[in-house]
C-alpha atoms as a PDB file:
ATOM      1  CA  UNK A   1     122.784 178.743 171.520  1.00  0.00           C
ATOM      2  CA  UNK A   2     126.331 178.566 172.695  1.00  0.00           C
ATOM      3  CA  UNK A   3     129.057 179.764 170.955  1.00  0.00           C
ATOM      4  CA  UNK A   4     130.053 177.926 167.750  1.00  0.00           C
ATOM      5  CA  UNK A   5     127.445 176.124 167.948  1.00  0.00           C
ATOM      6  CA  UNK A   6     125.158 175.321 164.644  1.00  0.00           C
ATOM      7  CA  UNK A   7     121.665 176.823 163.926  1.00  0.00           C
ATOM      8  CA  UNK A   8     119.257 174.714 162.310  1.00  0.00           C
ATOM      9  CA  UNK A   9     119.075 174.428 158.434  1.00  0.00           C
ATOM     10  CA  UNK A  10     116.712 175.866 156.031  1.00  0.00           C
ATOM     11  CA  UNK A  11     116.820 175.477 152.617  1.00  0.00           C
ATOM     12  CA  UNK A  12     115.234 178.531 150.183  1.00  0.00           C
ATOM     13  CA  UNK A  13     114.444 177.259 146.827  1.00  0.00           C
ATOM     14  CA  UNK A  14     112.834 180.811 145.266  1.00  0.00           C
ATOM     15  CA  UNK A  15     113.726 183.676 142.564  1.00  0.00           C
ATOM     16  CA  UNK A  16     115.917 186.723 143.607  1.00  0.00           C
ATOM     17  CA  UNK A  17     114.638 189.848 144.304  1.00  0.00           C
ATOM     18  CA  UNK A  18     116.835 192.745 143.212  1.00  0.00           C
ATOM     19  CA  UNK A  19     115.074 194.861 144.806  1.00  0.00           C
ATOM     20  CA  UNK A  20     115.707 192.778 148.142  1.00  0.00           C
ATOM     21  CA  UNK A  21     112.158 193.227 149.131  1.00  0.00           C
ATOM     22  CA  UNK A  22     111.010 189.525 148.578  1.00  0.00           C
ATOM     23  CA  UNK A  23     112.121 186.509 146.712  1.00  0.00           C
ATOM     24  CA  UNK A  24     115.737 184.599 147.931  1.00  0.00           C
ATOM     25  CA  UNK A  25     116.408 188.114 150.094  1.00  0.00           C
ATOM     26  CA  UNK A  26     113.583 188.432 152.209  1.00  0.00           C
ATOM     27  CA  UNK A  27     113.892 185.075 152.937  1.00  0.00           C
ATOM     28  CA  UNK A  28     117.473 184.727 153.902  1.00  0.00           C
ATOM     29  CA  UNK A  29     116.782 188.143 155.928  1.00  0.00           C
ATOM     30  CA  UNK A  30     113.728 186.275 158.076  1.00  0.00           C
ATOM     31  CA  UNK A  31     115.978 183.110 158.587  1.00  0.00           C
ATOM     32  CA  UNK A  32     118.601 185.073 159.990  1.00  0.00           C
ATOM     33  CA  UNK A  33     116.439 187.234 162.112  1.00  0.00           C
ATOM     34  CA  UNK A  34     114.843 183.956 163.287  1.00  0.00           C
ATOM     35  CA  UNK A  35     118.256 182.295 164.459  1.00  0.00           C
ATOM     36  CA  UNK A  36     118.851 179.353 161.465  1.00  0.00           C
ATOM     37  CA  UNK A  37     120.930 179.197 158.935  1.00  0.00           C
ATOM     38  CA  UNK A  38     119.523 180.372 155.127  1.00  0.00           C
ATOM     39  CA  UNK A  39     120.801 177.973 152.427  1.00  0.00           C
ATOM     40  CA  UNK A  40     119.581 178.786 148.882  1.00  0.00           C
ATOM     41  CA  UNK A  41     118.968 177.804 145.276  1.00  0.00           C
ATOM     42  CA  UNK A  42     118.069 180.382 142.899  1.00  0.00           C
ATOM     43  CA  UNK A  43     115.495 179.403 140.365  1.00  0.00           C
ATOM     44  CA  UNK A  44     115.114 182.541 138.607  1.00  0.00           C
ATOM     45  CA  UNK A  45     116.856 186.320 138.324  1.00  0.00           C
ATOM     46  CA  UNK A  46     114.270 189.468 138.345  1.00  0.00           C
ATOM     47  CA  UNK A  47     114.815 192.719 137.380  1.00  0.00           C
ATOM     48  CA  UNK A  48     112.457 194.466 140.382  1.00  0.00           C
ATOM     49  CA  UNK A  49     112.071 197.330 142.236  1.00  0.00           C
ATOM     50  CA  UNK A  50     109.664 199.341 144.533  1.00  0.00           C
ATOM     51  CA  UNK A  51     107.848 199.889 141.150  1.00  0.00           C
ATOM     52  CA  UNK A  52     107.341 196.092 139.962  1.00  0.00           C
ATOM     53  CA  UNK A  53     108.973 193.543 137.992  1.00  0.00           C
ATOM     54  CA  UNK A  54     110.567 194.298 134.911  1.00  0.00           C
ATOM     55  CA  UNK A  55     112.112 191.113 133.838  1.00  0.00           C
ATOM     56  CA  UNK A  56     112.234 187.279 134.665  1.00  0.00           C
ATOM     57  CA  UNK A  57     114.998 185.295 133.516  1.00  0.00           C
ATOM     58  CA  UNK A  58     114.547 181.518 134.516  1.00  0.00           C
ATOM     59  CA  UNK A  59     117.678 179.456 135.213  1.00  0.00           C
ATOM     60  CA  UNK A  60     118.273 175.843 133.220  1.00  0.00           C
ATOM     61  CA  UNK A  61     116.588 172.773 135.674  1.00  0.00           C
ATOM     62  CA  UNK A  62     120.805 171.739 135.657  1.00  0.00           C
ATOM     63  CA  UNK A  63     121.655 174.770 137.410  1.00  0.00           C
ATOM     64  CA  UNK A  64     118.522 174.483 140.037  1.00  0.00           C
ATOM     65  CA  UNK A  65     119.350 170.575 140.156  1.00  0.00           C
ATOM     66  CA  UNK A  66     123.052 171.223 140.422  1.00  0.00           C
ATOM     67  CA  UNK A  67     122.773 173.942 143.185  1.00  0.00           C
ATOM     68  CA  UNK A  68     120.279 171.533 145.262  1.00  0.00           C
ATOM     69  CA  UNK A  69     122.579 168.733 145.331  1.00  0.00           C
ATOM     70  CA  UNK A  70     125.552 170.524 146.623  1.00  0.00           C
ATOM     71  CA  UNK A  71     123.650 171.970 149.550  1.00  0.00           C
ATOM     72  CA  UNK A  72     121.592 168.717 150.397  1.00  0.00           C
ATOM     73  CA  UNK A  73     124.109 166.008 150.298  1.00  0.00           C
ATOM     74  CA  UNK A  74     127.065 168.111 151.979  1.00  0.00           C
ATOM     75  CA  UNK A  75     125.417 169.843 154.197  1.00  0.00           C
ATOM     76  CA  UNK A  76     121.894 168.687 154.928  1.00  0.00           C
ATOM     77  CA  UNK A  77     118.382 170.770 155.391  1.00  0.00           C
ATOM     78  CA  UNK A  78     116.196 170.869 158.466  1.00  0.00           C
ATOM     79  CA  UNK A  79     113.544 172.501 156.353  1.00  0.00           C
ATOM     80  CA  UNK A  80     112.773 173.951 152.732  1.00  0.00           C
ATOM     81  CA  UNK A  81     110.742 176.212 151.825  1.00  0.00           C
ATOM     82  CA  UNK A  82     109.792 177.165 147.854  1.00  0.00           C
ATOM     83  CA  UNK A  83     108.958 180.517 146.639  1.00  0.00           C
ATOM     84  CA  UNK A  84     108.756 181.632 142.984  1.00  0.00           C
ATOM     85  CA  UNK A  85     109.512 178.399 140.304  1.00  0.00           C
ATOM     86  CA  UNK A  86     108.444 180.039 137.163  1.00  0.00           C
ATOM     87  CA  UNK A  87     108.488 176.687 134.941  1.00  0.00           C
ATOM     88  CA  UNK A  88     106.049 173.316 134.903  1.00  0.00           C
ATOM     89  CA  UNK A  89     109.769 171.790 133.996  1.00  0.00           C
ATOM     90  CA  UNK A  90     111.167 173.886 137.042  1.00  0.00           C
ATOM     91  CA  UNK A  91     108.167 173.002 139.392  1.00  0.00           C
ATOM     92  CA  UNK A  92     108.354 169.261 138.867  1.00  0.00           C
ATOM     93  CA  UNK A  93     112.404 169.010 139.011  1.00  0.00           C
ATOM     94  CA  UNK A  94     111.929 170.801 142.957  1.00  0.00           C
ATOM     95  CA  UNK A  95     109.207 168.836 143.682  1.00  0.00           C
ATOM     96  CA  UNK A  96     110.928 165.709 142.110  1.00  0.00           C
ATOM     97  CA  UNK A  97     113.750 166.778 144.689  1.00  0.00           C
ATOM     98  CA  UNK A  98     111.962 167.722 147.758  1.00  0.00           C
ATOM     99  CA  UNK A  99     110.461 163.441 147.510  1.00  0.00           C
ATOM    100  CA  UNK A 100     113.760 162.295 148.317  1.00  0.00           C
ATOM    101  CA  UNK A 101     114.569 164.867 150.711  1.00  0.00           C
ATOM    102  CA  UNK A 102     113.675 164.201 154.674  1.00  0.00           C
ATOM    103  CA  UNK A 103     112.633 167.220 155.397  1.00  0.00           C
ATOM    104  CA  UNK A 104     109.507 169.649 155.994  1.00  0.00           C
ATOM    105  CA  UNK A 105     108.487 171.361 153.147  1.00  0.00           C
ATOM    106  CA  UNK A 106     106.220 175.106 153.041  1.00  0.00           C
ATOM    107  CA  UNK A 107     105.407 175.677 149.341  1.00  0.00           C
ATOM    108  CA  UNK A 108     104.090 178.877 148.701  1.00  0.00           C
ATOM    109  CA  UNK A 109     102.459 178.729 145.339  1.00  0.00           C
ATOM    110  CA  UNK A 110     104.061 182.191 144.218  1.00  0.00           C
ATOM    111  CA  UNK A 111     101.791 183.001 141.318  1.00  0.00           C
ATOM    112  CA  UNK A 112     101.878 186.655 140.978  1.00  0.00           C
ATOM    113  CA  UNK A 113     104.035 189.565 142.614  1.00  0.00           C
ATOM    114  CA  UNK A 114     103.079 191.961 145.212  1.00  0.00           C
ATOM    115  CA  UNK A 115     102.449 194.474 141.917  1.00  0.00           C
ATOM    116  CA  UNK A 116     100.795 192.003 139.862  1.00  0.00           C
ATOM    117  CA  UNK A 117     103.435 190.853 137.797  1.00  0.00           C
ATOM    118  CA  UNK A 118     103.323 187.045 136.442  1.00  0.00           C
ATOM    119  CA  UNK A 119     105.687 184.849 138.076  1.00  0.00           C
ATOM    120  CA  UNK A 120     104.303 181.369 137.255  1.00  0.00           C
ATOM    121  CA  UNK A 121     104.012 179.762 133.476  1.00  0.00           C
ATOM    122  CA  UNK A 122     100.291 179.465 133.081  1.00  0.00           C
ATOM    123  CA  UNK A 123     101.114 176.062 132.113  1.00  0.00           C
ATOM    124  CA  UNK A 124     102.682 174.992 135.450  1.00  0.00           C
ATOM    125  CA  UNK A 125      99.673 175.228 137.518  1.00  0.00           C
ATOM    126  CA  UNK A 126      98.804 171.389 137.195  1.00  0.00           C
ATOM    127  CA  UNK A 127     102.205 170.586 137.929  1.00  0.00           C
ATOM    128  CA  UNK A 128     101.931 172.685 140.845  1.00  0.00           C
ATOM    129  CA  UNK A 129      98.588 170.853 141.668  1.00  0.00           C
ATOM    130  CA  UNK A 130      99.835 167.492 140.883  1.00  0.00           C
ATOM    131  CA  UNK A 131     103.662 167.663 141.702  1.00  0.00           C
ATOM    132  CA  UNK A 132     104.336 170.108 144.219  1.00  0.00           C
ATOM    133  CA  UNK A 133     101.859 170.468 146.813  1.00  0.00           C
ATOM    134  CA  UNK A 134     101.578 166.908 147.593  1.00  0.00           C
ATOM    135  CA  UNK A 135     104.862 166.703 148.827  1.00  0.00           C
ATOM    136  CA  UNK A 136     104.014 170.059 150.857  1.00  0.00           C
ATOM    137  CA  UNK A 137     104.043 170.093 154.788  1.00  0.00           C
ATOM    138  CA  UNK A 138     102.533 173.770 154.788  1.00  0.00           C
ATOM    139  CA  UNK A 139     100.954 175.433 151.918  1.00  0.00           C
ATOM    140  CA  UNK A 140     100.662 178.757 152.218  1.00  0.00           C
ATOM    141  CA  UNK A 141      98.568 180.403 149.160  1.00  0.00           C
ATOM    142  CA  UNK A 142      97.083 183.567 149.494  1.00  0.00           C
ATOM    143  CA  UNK A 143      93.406 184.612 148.166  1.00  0.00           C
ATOM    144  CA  UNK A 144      94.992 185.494 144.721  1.00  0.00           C
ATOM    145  CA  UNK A 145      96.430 181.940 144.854  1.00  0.00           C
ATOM    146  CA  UNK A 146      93.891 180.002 145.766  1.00  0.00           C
ATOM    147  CA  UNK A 147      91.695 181.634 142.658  1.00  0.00           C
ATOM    148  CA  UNK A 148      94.687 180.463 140.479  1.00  0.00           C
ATOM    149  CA  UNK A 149      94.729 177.180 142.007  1.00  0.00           C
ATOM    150  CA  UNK A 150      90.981 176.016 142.823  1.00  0.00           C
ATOM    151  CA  UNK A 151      88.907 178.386 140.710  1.00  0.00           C
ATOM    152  CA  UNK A 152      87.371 180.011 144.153  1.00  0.00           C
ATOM    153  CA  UNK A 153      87.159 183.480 145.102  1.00  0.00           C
ATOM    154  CA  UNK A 154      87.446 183.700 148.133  1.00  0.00           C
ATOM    155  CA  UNK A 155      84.926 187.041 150.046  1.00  0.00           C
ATOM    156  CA  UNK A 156      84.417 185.560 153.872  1.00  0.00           C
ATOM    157  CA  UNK A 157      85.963 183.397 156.326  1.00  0.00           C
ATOM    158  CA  UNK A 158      83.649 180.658 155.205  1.00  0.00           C
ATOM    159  CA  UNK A 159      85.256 180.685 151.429  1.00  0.00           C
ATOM    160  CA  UNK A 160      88.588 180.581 153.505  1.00  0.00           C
ATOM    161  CA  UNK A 161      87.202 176.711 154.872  1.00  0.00           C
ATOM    162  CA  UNK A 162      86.405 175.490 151.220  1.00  0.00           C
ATOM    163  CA  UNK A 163      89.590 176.971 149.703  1.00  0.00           C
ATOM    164  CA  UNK A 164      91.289 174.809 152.639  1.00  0.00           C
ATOM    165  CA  UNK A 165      89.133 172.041 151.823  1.00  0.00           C
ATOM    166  CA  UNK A 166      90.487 172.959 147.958  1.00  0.00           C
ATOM    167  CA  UNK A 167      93.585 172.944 148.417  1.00  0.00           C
ATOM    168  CA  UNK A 168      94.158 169.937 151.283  1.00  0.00           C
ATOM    169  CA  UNK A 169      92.719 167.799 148.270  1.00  0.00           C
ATOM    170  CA  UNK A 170      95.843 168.099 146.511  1.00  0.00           C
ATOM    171  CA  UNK A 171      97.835 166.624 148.999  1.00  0.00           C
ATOM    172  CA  UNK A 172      99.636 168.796 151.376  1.00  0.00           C
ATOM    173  CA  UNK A 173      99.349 168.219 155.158  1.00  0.00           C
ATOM    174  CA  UNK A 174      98.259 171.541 156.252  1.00  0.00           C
ATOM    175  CA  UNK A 175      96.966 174.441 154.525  1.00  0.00           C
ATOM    176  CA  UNK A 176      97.494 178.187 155.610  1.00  0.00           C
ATOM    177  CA  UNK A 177      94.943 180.397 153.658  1.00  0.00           C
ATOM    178  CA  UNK A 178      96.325 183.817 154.164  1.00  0.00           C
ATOM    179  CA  UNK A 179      93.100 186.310 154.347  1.00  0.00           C
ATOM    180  CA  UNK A 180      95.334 189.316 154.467  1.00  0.00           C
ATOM    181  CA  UNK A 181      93.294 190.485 151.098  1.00  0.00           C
ATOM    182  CA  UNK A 182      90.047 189.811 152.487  1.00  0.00           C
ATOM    183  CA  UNK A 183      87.931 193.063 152.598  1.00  0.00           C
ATOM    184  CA  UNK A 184      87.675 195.281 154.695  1.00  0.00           C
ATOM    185  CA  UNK A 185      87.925 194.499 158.735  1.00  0.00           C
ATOM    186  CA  UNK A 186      90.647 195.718 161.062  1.00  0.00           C
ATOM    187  CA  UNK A 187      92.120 192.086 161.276  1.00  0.00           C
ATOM    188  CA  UNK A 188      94.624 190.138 159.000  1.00  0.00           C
ATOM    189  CA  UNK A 189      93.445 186.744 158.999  1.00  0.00           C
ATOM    190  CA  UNK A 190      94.689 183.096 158.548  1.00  0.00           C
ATOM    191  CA  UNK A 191      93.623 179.867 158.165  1.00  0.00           C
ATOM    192  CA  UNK A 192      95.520 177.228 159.173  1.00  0.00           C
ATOM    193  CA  UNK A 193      94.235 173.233 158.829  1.00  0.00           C
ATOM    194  CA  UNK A 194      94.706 170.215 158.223  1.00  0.00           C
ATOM    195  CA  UNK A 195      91.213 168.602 157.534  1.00  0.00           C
ATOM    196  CA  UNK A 196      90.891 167.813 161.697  1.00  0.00           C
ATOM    197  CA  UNK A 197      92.017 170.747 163.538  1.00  0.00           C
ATOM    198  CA  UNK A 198      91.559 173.917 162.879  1.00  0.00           C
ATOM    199  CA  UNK A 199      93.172 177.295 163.621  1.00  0.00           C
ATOM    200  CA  UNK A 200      92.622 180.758 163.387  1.00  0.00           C
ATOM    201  CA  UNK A 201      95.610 183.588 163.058  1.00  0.00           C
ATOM    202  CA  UNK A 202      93.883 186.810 163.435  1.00  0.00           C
ATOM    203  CA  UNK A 203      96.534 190.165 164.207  1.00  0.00           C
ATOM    204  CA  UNK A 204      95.629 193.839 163.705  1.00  0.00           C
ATOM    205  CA  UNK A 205      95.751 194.735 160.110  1.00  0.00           C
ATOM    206  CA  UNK A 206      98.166 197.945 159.829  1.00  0.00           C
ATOM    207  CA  UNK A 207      97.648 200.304 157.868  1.00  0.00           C
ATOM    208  CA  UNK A 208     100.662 200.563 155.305  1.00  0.00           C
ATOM    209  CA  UNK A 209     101.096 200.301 151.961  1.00  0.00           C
ATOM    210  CA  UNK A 210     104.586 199.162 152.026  1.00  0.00           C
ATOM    211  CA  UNK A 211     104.147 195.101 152.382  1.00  0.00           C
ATOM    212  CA  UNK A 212     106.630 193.712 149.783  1.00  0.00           C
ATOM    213  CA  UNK A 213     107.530 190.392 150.667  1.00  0.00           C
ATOM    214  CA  UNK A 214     104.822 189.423 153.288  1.00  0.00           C
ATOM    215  CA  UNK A 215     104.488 185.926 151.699  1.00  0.00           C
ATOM    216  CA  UNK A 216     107.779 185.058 151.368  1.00  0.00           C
ATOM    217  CA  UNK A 217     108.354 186.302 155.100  1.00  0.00           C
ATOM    218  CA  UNK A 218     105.929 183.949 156.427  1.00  0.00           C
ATOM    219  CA  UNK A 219     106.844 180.945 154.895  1.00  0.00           C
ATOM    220  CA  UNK A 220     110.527 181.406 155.523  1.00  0.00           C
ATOM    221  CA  UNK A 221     109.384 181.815 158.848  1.00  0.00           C
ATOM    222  CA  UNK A 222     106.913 179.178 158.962  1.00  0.00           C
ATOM    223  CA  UNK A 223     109.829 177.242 157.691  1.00  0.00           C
ATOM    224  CA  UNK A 224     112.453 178.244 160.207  1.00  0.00           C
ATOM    225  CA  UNK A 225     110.163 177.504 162.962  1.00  0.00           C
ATOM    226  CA  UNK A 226     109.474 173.669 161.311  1.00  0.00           C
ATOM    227  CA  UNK A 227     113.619 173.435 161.350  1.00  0.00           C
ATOM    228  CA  UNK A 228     113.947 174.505 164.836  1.00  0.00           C
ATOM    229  CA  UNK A 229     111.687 171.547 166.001  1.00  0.00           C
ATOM    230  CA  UNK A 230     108.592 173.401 166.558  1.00  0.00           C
ATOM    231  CA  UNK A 231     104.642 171.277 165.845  1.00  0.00           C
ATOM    232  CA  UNK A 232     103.172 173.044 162.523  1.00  0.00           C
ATOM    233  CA  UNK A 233     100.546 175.252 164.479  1.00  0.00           C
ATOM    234  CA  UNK A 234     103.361 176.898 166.789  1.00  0.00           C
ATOM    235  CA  UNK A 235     105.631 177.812 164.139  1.00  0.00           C
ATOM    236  CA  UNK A 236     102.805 179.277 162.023  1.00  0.00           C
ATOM    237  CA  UNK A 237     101.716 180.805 165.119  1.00  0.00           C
ATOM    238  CA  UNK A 238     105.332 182.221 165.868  1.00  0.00           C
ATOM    239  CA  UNK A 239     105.528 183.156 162.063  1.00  0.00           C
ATOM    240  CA  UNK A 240     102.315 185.314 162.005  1.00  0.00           C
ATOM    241  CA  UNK A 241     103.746 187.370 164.914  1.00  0.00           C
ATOM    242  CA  UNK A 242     106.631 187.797 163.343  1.00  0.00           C
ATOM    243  CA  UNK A 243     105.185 189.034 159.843  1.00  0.00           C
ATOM    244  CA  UNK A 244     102.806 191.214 161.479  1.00  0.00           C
ATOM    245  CA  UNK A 245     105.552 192.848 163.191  1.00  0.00           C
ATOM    246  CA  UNK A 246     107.754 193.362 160.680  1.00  0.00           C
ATOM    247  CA  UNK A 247     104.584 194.893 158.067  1.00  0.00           C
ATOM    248  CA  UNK A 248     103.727 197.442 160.997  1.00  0.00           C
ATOM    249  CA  UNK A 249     107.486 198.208 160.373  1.00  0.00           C
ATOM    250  CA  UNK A 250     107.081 198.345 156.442  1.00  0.00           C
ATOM    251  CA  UNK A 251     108.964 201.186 155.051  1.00  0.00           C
ATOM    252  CA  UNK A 252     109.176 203.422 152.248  1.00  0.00           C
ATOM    253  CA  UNK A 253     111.564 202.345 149.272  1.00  0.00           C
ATOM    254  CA  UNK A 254     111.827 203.725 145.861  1.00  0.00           C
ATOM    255  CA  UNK A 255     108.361 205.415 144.997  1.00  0.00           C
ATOM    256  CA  UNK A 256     106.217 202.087 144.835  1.00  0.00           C
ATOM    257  CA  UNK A 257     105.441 199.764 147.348  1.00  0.00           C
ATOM    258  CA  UNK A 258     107.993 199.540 150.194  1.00  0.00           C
ATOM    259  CA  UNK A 259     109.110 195.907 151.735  1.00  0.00           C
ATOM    260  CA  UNK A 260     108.285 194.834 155.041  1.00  0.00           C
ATOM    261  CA  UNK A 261     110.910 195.395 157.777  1.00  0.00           C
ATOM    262  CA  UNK A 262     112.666 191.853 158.251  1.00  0.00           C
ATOM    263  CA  UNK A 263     114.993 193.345 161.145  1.00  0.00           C
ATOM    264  CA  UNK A 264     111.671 194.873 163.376  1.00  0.00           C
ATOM    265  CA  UNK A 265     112.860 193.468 166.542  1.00  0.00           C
ATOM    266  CA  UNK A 266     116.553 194.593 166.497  1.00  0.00           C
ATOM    267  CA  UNK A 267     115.866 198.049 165.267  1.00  0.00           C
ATOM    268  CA  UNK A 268     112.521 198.410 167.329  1.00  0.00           C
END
């Protein structure tokens, strides 16, 4: 990129970390390290550290209306990506949003936090399911998510093909079924698919704790990928190389569970 010249867009629409492990942080941290530009709207404020989450506060639909506006109609988005929504009102006012917007979209379905902490209403999962992921390029649940989502629990690579199935009958163009909790095995891996073609993401699975913010990293990555022009199996391809990376990197914060190192390949 020359000088002065502009990155592509990308649009986070997620909660805020204050831990900056995850959340709006980790994924303006991946954008950057990924060469676009990280807009945001913040949907909720957490109270979180290495140690979990110790408060949610959800912002008015206004405030997550009013902030997507401003950055959409000024200065446009190349891609948006959704993280943590809270709310059935919150879900269905971003998806509501994201129908008018030409753009790709990654959802994922944040339902839970990295310590097990609640981070979706109960009684927005059928807005998710009805609202949100059918306006969803990418959706990028992981096996906690698709439990929450489909009712399946998910033990083998062959209950990663009927979560797909699952959750491609919802409406999103391609699913990525993250098998990072899988059991055992010395590989991390994804599904990606859209009904037709199929693709599998294996990487080494590294052994450390400290993975805050893995799913946020890879869809802000999957998303930045999607902005900089890239077909959907590329970027995700791009984006698993760069989350495995940057969890072999994880490092210790607080005395919980450490994030993931967004800046791997300037420091390494």
């Amino acid at each position: 990129m020359t000088s002065g010249a502009r990155p592509p867009l990308v649009l986070t629409v997620a909660g805020s970390d204050s831990g900056g492990g995850a959340g709006i942080q980790a994924d303006l941290k991946t954008m950057l390290a990924l060469g676009v530009h990280g807009m945001s709207v913040v949907t909720a404020v957490t109270a979180q550290n290495s140690r979990g989450v110790h408060g949610v506060w959800e912002l008015p639909v206004e405030a997550v209306r009013a902030q997507y506006r401003a950055v959409v109609d000024d200065i446009g988005v190349q891609a948006v990506k959704t993280g943590m929504l809270a709310s059935a009102a919150l879900v269905e006012t971003v998806a509501g949003l994201l129908a008018d917007t030409d753009a790709p979209v990654v959802v994922d379905p944040v339902g839970v936090s990295k310590h097990g902490d609640p981070l979706l209403a109960e009684a927005a999962l059928d807005s998710v399911r009805t609202k949100l992921l059918p306006v969803a390029t990418v959706a990028t649940p992981n096996l906690d998510e698709v439990t929450q989502l489909t009712g399946l629990v998910v033990e083998d690579e062959a209950g990663m093909r009927r979560a797909a199935d699952a959750v491609l009958a919802y409406g999103p163009r391609w699913a990525l079924i993250k098998g990072g909790h899988l059991p055992g095995g010395r590989e991390a891996v994804d599904l990606l698919t859209d009904g037709t073609e199929e693709h599998w993401l294996r990487a080494p699975r590294h052994d450390n704790r400290h993975t805050h913010g893995t799913g946020c990293t890879l869809a802000s990555a999957v998303a930045s990928g999607l902005a900089r022009g890239l077909a959907v199996p590329e970027a995700v391809r791009e984006a698993k190389e760069y989350v495995t990376g940057a969890i072999a990197a994880g490092f210790a914060l607080g005395s919980g569970i450490g994030p993931v190192d967004h800046g791997w390949r300037v420091r390494g």
